[in-house]
Protein backbone atom coordinates (compact mmCIF):
# COMPACT_ATOMS: atom_id res chain seq x y z
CA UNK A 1 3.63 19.65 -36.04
CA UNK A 2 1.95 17.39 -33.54
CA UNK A 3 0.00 18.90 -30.90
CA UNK A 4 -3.04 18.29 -28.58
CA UNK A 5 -5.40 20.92 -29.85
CA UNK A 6 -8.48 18.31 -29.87
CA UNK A 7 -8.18 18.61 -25.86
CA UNK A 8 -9.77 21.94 -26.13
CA UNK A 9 -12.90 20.53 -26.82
CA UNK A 10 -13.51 18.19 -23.80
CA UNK A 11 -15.20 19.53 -20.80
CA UNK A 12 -12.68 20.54 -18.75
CA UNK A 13 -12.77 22.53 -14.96
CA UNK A 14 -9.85 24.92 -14.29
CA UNK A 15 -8.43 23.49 -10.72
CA UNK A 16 -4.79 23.86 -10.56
CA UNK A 17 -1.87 26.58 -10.96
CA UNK A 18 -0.20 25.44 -14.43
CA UNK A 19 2.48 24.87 -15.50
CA UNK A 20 3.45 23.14 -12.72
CA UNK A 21 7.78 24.44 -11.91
CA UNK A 22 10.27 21.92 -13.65
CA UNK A 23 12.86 22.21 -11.21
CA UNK A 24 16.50 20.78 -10.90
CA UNK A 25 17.12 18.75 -7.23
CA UNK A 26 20.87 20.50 -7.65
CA UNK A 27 21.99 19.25 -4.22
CA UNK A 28 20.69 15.70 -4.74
CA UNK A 29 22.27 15.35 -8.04
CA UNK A 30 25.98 16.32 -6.92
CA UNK A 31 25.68 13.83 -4.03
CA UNK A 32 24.88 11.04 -6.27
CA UNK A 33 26.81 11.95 -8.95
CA UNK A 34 24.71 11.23 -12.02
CA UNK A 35 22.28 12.77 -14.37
CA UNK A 36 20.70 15.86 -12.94
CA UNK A 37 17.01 15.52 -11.48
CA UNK A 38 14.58 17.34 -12.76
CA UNK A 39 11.74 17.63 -10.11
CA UNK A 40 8.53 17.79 -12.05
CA UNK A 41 6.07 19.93 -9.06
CA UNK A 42 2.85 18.43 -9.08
CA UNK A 43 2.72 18.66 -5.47
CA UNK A 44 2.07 22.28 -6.06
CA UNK A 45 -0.83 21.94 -8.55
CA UNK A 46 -2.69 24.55 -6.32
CA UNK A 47 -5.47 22.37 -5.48
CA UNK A 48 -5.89 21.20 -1.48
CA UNK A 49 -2.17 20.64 -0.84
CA UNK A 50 -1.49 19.53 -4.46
CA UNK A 51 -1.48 15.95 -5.77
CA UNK A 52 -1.33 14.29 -9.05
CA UNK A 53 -4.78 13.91 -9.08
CA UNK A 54 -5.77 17.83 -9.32
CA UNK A 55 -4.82 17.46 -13.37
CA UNK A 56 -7.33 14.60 -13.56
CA UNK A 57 -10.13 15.81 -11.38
CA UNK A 58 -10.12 18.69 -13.92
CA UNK A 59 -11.72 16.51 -16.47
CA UNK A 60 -13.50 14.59 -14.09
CA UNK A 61 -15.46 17.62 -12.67
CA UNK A 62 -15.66 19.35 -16.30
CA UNK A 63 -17.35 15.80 -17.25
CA UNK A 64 -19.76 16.17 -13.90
CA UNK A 65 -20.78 19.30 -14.49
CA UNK A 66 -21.64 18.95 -17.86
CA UNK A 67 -23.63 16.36 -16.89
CA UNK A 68 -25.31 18.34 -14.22
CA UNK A 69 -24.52 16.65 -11.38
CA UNK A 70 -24.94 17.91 -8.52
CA UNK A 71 -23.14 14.96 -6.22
CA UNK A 72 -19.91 13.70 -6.96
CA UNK A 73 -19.06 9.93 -5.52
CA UNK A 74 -15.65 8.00 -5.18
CA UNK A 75 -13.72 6.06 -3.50
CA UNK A 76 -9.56 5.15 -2.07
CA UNK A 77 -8.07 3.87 1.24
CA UNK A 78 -8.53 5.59 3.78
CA UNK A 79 -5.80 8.35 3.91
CA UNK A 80 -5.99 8.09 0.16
CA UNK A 81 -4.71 11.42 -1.74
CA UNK A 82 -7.09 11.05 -4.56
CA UNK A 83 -10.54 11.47 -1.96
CA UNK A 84 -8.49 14.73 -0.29
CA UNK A 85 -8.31 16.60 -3.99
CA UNK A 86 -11.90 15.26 -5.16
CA UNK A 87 -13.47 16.66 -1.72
CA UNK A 88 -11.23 19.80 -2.33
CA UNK A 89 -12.75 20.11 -5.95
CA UNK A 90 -15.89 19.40 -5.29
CA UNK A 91 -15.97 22.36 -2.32
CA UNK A 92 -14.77 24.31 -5.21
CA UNK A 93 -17.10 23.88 -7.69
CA UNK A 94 -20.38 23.95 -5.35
CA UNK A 95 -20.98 19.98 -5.40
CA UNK A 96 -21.58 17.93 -2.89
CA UNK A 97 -19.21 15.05 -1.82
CA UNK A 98 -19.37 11.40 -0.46
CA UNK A 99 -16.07 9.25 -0.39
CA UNK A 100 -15.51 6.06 0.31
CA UNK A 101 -12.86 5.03 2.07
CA UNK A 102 -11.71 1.72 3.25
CA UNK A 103 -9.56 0.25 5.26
CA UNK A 104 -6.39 -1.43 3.42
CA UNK A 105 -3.35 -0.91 5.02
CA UNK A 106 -2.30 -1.65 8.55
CA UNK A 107 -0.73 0.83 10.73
CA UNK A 108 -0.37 2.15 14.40
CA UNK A 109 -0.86 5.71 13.95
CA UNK A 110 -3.34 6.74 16.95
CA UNK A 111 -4.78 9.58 14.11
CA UNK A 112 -4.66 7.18 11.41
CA UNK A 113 -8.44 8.00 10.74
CA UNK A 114 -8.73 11.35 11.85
CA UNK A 115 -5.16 13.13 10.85
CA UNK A 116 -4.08 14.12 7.57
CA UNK A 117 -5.84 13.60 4.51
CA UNK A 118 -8.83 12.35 6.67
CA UNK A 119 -9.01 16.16 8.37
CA UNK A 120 -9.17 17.66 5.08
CA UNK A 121 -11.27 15.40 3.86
CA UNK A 122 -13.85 16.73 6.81
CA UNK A 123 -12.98 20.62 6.37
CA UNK A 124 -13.36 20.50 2.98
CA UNK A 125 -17.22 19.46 3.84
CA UNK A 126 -16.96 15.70 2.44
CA UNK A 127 -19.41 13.30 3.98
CA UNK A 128 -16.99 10.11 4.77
CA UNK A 129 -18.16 6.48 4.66
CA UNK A 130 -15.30 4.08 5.92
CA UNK A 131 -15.58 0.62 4.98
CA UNK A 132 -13.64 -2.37 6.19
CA UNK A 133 -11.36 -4.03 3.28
CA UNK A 134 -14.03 -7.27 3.56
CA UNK A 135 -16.94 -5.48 3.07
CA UNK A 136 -19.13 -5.41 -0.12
CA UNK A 137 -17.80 -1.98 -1.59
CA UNK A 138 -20.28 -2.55 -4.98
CA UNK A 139 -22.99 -3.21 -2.54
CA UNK A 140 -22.15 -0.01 -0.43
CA UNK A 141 -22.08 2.46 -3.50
CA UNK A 142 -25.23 0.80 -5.35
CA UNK A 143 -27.23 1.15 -2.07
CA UNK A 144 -25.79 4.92 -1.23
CA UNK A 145 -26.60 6.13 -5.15
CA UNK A 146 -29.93 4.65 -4.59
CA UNK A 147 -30.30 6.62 -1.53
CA UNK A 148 -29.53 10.18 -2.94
CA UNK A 149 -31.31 9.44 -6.26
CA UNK A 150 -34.54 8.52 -3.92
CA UNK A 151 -33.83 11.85 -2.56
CA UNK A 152 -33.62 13.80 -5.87
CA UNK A 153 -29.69 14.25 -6.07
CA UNK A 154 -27.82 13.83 -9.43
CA UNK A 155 -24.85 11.73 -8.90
CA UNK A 156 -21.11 11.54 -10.75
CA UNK A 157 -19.02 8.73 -9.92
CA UNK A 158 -15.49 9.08 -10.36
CA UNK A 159 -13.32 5.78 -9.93
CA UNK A 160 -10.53 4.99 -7.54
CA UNK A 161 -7.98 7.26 -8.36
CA UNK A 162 -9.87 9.05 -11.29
CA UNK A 163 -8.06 6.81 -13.63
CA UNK A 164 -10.19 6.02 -16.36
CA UNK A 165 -10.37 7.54 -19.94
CA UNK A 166 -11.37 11.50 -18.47
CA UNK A 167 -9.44 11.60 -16.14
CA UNK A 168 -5.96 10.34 -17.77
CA UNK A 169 -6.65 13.32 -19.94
CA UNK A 170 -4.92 15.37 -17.32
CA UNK A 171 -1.70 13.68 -17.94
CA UNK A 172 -2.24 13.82 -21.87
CA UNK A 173 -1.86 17.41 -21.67
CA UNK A 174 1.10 17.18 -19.44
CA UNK A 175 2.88 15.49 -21.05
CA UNK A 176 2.52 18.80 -23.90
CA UNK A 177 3.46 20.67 -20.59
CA UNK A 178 6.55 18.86 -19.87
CA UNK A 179 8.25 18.62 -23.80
CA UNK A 180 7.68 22.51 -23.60
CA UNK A 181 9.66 23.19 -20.48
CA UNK A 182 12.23 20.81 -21.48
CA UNK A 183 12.72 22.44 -24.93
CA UNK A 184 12.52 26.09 -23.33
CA UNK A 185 14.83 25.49 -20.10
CA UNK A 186 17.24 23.06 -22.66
CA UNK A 187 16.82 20.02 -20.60
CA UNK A 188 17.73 16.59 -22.58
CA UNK A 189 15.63 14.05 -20.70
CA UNK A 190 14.80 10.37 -22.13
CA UNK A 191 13.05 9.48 -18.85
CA UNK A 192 10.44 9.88 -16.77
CA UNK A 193 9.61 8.25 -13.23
CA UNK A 194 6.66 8.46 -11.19
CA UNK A 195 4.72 6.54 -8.68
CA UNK A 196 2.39 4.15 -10.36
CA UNK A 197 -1.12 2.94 -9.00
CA UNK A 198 -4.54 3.34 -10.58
CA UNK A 199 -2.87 3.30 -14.34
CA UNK A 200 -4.54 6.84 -14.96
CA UNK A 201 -1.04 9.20 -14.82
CA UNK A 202 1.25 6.58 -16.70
CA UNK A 203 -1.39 5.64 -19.20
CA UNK A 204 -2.08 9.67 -19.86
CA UNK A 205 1.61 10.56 -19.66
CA UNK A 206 2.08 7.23 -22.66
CA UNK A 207 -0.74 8.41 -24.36
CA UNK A 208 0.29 12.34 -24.63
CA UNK A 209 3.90 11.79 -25.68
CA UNK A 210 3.02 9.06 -28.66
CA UNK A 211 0.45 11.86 -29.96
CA UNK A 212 3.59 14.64 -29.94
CA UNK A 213 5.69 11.87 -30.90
CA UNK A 214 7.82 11.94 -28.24
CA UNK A 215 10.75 8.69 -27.31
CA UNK A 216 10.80 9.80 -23.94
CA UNK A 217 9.95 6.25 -22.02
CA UNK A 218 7.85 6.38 -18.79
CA UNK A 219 8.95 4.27 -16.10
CA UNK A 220 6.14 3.36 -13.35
CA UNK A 221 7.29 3.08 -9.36
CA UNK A 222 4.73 0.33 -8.54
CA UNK A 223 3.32 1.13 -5.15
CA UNK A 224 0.06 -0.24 -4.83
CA UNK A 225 -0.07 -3.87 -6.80
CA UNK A 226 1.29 -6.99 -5.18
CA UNK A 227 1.11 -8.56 -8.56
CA UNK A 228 3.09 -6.18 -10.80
CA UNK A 229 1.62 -7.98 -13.51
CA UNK A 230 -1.85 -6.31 -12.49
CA UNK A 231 -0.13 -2.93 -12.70
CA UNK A 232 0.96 -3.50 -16.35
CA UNK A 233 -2.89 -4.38 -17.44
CA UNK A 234 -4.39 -1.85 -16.36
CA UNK A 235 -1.71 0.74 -17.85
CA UNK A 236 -1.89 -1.13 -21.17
CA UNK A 237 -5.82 -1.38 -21.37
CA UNK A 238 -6.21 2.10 -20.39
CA UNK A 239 -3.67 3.29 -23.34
CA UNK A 240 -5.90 0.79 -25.85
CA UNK A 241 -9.53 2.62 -24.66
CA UNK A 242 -7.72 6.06 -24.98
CA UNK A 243 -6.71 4.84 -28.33
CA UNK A 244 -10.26 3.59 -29.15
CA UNK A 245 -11.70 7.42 -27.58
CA UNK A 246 -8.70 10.08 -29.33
CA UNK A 247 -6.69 8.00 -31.40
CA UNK A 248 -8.15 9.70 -34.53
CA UNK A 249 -8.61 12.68 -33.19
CA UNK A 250 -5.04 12.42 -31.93
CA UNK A 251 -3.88 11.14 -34.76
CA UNK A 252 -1.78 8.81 -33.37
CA UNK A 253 -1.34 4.87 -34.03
CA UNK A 254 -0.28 2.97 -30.51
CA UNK A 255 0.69 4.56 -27.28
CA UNK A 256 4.06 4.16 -26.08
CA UNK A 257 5.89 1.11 -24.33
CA UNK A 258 4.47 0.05 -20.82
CA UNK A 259 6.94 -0.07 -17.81
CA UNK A 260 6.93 -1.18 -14.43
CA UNK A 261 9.10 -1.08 -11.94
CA UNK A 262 8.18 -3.73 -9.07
CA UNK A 263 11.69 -3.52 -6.86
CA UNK A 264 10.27 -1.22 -4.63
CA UNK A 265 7.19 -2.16 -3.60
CA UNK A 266 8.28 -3.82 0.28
CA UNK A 267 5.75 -5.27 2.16
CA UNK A 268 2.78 -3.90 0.43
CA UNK A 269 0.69 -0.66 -0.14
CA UNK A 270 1.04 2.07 2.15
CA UNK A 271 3.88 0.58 3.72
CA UNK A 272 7.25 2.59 3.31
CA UNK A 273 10.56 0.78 3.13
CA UNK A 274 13.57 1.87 4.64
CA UNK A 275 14.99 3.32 1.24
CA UNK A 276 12.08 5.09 1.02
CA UNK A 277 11.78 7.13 4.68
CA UNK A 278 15.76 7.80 4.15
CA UNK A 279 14.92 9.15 0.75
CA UNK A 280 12.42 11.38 2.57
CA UNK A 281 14.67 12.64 4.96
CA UNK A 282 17.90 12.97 2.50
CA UNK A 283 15.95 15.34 0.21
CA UNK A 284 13.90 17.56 2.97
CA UNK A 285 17.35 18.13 4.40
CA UNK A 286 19.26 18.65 0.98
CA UNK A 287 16.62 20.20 -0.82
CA UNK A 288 13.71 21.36 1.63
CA UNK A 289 10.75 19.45 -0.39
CA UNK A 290 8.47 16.99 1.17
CA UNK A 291 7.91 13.85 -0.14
CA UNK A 292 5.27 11.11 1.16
CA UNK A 293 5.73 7.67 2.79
CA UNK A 294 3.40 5.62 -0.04
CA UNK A 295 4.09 7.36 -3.21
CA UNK A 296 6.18 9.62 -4.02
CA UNK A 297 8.64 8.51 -1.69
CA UNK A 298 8.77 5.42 -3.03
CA UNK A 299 9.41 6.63 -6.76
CA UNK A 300 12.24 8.97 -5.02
CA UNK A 301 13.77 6.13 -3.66
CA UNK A 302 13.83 4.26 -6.70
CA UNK A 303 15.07 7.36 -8.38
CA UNK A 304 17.75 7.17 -6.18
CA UNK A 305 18.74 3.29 -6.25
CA UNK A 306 18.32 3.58 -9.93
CA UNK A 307 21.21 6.20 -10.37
CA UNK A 308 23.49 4.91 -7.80
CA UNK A 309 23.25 1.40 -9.77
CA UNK A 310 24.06 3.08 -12.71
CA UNK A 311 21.15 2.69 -14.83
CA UNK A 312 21.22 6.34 -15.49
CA UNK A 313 24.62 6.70 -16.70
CA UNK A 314 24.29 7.67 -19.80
CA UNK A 315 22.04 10.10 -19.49
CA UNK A 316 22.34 13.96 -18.78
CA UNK A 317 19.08 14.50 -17.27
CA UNK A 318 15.94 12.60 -15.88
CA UNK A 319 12.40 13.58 -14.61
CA UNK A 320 10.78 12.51 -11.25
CA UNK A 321 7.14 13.25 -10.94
CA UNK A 322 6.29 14.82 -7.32
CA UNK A 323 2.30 13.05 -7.00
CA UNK A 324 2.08 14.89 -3.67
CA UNK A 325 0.85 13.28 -0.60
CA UNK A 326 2.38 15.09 1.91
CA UNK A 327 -0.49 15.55 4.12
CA UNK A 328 -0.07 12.15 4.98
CA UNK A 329 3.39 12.71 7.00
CA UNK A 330 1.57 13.53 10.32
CA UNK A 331 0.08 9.87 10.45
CA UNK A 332 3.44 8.45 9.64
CA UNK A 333 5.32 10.20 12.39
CA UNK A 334 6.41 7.06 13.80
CA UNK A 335 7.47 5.56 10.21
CA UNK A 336 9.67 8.38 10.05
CA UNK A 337 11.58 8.11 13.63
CA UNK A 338 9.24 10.66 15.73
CA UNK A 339 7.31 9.66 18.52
């Protein structure tokens, strides 16, 4: 029987509440009249709001700490969820905390920079560093780690997103999670949807089914890439280098099919569509859960557009991943009709 009992032996810090609920969207369904959605709650992974990210960060920091680092480093835009749970997991684990954040997306939020994730950011102790989006962020970081190894600190740097080979390790094992509460809640499910961005969660979630030789496909929401193209690399060269790391241990020969969804991107990153602030409002009125204006919103919307089009039809269930983010609402009051 395939399992993932070689995970047990990477250095790994306990974070989040798991499992994580698998839980029907009842309401939503019956409106649209197709498969039932299955909500998949990451948002309540336990860790500083919740987040995707929480299941990554616990290899991340199990990596750091074996290491013995005492300063943990990375980076994201500025309201970026990814800084809010590594400042959060940091505070946690007694390290200290620089992200850097820069400025990509254009908005008219008054709090932009101080609101939402950016006030966690700050109560969870993390010393900030904003950046404009033309500035030399390589320069920036090699000049900061210089600066705290001249003054005797031990430094982890975890990349944008925590997507590399560690930290898509989180989404190995949930994938194990997610085949289990299917089989024990009897839930037939041939797909799952999430927002896609850094590579790390679709490139784990690939990864972890072809090693418990799963068929269920992954579709991506790309939110973040203007080329979608992009997107697709960097899921399909993270999948080869977790291949090159666990394949044998894994015991597995090729990770499963990469797909990306680019039809609901809009204008760019951090900017919600239409679709997707009606999607937000449909389900927090139908179904009281919060969803956010850059990612998860945007794979509910496409969740949404993808049943009413039919593309569901034949199935009897489907999976959306919730990646959290809802700290960000407060900064996109005026997205969302409020003034």
């Amino acid at each position: 029987m395939p399992n993932l009992d070689w995970l047990t032996d990477i250095p790994r810090t306990t974070l989040g509440h798991w499992p994580t609920p698998l839980e029907p969207l009842p309401n939503l369904s019956r409106e649209l009249g197709g498969p039932t959605i299955w909500l998949k709650r990451d948002d309540c992974s336990g860790l500083a709001t919740g987040g995707n990210k929480t299941r990554k960060l616990e290899y991340l920091i199990g990596a750091a700490v074996a290491d013995r680092a005492d300063t943990i480093i990375t980076f994201g835009a500025v309201q970026s969820n990814h800084a809010r749970q590594t400042a959060a997991a940091a505070a946690k684990v007694g390290l200290d905390c620089h992200l850097i954040l820069i400025r990509l997306v254009a908005h008219s939020s008054p709090n932009y920079e101080s609101g939402g994730n950016i006030l966690l950011d700050s109560l969870f102790g993390a010393q900030l560093h904003f950046l404009d989006a033309h500035e030399d962020v390589k320069a920036y970081t090699k000049n900061l780690l210089a600066r705290l190894t001249a003054s005797g600190k031990k430094v982890y740097s975890i990349p944008t997103g925590g997507s590399n080979h560690i930290g898509a390790l989180g989404y190995v094992q949930c994938a194990e999670e997610i085949i289990e509460q299917c089989e024990a809640q009897k839930i037939c499910a041939n797909t799952i949807i999430h927002a896609s961005s850094s590579a790390g969660t679709q490139a784990g979630l690939l990864f972890g089914l072809s090693c418990l030789n799963s068929q269920i496909r992954v579709i991506g929401i790309n939110v973040y890439h203007s080329d979608p193209s992009s997107l697709h690399k960097a899921v399909a060269a993270l999948g080869s280098t977790l291949m090159e790391r666990y394949g044998d241990l894994a015991e597995v020969k090729s990770p499963g099919q990469v797909e990306i969804n680019h039809a609901y991107f809009g204008e760019g990153y951090g900017q919600p569509t239409q679709e997707t602030i009606q999607a937000i409002h449909t389900v927090a009125e139908s179904e009281g859960i919060l969803f956010d204006p850059v990612y998860s919103g945007k794979a509910l919307a496409a969740t949404i557009d993808q049943i009413n089009i039919g593309n569901f039809a034949d199935e009897q269930d489907i999976i959306l991943i919730h990646t959290g983010g809802a700290a960000v609402l407060n900064v996109y009051h005026q997205n969302l009709g409020y003034k």
